[in-house]
Protein backbone atom coordinates (compact mmCIF):
# COMPACT_ATOMS: atom_id res chain seq x y z
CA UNK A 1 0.00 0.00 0.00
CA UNK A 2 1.71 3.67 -1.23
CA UNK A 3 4.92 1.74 -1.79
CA UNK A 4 3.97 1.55 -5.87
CA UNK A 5 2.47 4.17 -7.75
CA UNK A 6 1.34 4.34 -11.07
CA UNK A 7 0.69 7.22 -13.77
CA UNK A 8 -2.66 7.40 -16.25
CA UNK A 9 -2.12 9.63 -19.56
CA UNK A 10 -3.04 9.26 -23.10
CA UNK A 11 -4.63 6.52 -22.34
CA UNK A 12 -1.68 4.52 -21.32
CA UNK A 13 -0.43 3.84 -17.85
CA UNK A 14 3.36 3.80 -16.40
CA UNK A 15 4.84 1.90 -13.27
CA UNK A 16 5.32 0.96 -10.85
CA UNK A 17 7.28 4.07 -9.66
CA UNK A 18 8.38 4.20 -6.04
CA UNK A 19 7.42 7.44 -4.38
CA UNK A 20 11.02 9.34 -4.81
CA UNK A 21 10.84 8.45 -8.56
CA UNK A 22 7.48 9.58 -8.85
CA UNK A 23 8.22 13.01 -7.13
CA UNK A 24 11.29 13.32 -9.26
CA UNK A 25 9.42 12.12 -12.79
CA UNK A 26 6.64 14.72 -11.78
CA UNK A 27 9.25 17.71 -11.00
CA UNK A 28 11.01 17.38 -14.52
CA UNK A 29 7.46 17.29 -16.40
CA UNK A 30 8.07 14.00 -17.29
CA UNK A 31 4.36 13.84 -17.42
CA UNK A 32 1.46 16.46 -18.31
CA UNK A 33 -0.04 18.52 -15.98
CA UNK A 34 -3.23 16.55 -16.58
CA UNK A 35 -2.00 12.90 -16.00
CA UNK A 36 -3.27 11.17 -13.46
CA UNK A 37 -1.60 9.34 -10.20
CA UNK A 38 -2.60 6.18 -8.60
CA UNK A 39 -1.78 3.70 -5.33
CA UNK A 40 -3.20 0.91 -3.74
CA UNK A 41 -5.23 2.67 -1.21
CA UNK A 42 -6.76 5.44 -3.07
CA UNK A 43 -9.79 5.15 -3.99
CA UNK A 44 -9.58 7.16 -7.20
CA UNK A 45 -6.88 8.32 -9.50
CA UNK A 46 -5.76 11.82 -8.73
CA UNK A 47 -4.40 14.89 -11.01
CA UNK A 48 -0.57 15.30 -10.51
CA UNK A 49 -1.79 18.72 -8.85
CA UNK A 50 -4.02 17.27 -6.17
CA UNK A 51 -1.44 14.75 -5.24
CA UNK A 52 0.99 17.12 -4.94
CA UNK A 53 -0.63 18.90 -2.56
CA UNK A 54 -1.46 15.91 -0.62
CA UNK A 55 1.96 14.69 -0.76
CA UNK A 56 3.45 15.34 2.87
CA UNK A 57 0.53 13.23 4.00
CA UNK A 58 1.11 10.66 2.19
CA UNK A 59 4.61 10.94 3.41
CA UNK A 60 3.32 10.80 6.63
CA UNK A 61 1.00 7.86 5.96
CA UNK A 62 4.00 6.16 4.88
CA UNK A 63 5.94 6.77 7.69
CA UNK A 64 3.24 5.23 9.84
CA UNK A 65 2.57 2.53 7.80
CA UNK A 66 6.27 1.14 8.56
CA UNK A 67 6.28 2.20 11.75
CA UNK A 68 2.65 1.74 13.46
CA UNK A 69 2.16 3.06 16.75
CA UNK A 70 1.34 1.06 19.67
CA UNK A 71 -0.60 1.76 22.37
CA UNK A 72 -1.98 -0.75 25.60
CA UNK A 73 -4.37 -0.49 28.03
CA UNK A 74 -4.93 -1.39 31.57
CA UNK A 75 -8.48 -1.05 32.91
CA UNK A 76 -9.39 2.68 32.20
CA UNK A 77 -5.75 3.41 31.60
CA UNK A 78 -4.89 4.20 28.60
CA UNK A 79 -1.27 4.71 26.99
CA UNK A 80 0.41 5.63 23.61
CA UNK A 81 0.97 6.40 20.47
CA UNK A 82 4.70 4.66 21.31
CA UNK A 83 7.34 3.54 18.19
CA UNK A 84 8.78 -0.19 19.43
CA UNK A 85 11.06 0.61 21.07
CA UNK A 86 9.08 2.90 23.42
CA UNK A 87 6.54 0.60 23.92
CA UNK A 88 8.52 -2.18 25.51
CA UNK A 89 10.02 -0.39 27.78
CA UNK A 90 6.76 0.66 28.79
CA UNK A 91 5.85 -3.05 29.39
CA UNK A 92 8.88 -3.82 30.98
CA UNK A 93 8.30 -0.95 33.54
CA UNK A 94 3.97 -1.87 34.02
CA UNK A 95 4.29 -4.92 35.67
CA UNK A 96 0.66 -6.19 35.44
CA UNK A 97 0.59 -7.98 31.62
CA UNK A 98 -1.68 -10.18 32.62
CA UNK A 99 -4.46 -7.73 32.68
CA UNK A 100 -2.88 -5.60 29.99
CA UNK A 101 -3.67 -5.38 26.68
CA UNK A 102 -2.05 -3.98 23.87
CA UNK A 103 -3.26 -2.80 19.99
CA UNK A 104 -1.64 -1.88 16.56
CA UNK A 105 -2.82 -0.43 13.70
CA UNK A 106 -2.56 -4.57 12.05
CA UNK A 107 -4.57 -6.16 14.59
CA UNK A 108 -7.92 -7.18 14.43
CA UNK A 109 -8.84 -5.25 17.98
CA UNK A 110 -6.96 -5.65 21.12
CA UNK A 111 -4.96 -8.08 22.48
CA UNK A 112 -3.36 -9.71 24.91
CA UNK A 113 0.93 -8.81 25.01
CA UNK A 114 1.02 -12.77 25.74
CA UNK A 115 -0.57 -13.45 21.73
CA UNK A 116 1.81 -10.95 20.16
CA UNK A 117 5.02 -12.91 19.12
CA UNK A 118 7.16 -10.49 18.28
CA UNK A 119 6.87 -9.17 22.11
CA UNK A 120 7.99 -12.73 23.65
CA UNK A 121 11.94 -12.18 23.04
CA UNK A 122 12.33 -8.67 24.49
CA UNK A 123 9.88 -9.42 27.02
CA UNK A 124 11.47 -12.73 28.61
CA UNK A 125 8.25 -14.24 28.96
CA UNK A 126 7.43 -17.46 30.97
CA UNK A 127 4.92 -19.48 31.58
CA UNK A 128 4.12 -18.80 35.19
CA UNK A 129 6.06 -20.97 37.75
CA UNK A 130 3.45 -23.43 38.67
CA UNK A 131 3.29 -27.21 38.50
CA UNK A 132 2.86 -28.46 35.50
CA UNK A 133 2.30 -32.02 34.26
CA UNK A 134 1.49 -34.03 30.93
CA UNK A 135 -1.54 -35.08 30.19
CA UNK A 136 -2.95 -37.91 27.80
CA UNK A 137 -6.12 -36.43 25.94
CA UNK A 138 -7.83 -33.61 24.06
CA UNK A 139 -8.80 -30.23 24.35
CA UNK A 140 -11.97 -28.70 23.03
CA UNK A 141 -12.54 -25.52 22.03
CA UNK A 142 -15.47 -24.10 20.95
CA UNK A 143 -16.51 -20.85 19.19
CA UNK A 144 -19.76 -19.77 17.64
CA UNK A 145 -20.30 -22.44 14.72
CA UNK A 146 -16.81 -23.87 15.32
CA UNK A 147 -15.55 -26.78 17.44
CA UNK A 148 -11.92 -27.88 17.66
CA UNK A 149 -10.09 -30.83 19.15
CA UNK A 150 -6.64 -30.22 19.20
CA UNK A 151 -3.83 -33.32 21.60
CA UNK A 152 -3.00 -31.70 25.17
CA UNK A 153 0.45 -31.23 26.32
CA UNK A 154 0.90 -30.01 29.86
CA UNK A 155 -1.65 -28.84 32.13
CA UNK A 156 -1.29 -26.58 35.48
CA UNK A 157 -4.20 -25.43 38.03
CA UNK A 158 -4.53 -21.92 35.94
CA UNK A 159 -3.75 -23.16 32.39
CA UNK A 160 -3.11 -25.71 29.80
CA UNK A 161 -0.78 -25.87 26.69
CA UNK A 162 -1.38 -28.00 23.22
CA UNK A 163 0.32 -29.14 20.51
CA UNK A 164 -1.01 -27.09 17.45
CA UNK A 165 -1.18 -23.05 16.83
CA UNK A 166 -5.12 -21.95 17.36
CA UNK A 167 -6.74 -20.80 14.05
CA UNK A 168 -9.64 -18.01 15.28
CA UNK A 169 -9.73 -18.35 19.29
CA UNK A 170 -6.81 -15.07 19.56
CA UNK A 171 -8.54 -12.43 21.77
CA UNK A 172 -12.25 -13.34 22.63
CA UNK A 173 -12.89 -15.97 25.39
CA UNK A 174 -14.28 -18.79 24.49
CA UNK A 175 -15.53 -22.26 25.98
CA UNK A 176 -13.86 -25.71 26.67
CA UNK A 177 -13.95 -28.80 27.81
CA UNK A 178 -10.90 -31.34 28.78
CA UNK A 179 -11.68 -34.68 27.76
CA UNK A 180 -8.16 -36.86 29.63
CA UNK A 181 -7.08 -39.85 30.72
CA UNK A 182 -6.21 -40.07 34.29
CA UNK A 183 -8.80 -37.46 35.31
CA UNK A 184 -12.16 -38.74 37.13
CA UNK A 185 -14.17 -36.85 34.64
CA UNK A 186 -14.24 -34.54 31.90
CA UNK A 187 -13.87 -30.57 32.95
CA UNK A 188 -15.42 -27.62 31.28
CA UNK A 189 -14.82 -23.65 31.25
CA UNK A 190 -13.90 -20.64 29.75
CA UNK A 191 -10.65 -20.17 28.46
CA UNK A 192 -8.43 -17.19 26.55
CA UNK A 193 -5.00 -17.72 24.69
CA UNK A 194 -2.51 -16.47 25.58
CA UNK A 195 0.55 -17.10 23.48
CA UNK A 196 0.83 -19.28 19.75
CA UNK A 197 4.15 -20.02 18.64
CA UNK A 198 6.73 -22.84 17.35
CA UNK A 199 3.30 -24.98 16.77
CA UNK A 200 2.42 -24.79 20.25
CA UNK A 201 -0.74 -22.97 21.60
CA UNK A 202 -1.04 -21.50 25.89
CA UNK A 203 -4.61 -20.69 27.26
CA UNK A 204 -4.98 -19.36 30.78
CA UNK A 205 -8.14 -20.70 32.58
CA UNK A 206 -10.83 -17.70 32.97
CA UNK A 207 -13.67 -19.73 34.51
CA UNK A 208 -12.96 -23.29 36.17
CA UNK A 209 -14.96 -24.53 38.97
CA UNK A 210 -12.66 -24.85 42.50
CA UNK A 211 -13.19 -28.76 42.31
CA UNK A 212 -11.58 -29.21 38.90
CA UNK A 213 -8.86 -26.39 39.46
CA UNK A 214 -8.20 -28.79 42.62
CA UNK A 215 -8.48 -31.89 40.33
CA UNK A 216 -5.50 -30.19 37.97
CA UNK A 217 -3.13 -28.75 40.84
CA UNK A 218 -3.34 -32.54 42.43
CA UNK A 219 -2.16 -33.89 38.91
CA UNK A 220 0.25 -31.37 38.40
CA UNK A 221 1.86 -31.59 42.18
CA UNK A 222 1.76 -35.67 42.16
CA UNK A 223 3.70 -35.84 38.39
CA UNK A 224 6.22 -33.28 40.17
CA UNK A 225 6.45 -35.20 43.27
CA UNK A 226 6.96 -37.91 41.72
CA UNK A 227 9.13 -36.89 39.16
CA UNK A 228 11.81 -35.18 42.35
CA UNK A 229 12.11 -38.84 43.63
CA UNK A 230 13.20 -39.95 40.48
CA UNK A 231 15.18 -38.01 39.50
């Protein structure tokens, strides 16, 4: 978008040009006054004259467009325009990701820092530093007119991890239900990613009944346990 332009006169059309060429083709009268310019994101073609005139914004546009501002949010609080750099220092220094969230001019709405890959290096982050065991089985999401099974990896008493990256459960809650071996019964909840990367797919627990978050801390705890003695 605005990185190839393209010029419209007698009845022929010329490009791509990249913006400097452009400028410079337009500034030697390469063209007629009456020719028209053109970009992916215009809606129309526009007389050399008109773009002209718009040209610092589309300078600016462009300037934006490779580097978007970010911005997060914390409750009420809200912080931003920052470039990068800026804006993970800002993390570094809030503290509180877990109820942070965080938007770009590329996402689809807001989000949680844990989703955005690019964040996880400069960020260090961890899974948090709670028991966590394998478990045999499958986890099922399910979104309005979609349902997905997808093979468990670990489990802990606030979260569980598969083996696949989600397709369409990013950012909205959504229901599940744990369907294991080596678990009395079956448990069911609400559930929000929080990270997808290297094939692999974290979702923190947002609504688990005490009995089953009980259920998982016991399995977690006892694989530890039991994994110390043997070790």
């Amino acid at each position: 978008m605005l990185s190839a332009w393209f010029v419209y006169y007698q009845e022929n059309i010329e490009g791509p040009f990249k913006l400097d060429e452009l400028e410079h083709g337009i500034k030697s009268s390469r063209w007629p006054p009456h020719s028209l310019v053109w970009s992916k994101g215009q809606k129309d073609w526009a007389p050399i004259k008109v773009w002209l005139e718009h040209l610092p914004n589309i300078r600016e546009k462009i300037k934006t467009l490779q580097n978007p501002p970010w911005y997060f949010r914390h409750g009420p609080t809200l912080k931003g325009p920052f470039d990068q750099r800026q804006f993970i220092s800002e993390l570094k220094n809030h503290g509180q990701l877990q109820q942070a969230e965080v938007w770009s001019p590329e996402f689809n709405g807001w989000k949680s820092p844990f989703q955005i890959l690019e964040l996880a290096t400069p960020l260090n982050f961890r899974m948090r530093a709670l028991p966590r065991a394998p478990l045999h089985g499958r986890f099922r999401s399910e979104i309005p007119g979609r349902v997905q099974e997808f093979e468990i990896d670990t489990v802990s008493e606030e979260g569980i991890s598969f083996r696949a990256e989600s397709e369409g459960l990013a950012g909205n809650p959504f229901n599940f239900t744990i369907l294991a071996f080596g678990l009395p019964h079956s448990i069911s909840g609400l559930g929000q990613v929080l990270f997808t990367r290297n094939q692999k797919t974290a979702v923190k627990f947002l609504k688990i009944s005490d009995e089953d978050q009980k259920m998982l801390k016991d399995h977690a705890v006892q694989f530890s346990e039991h994994s110390r003695a043997n070790s």
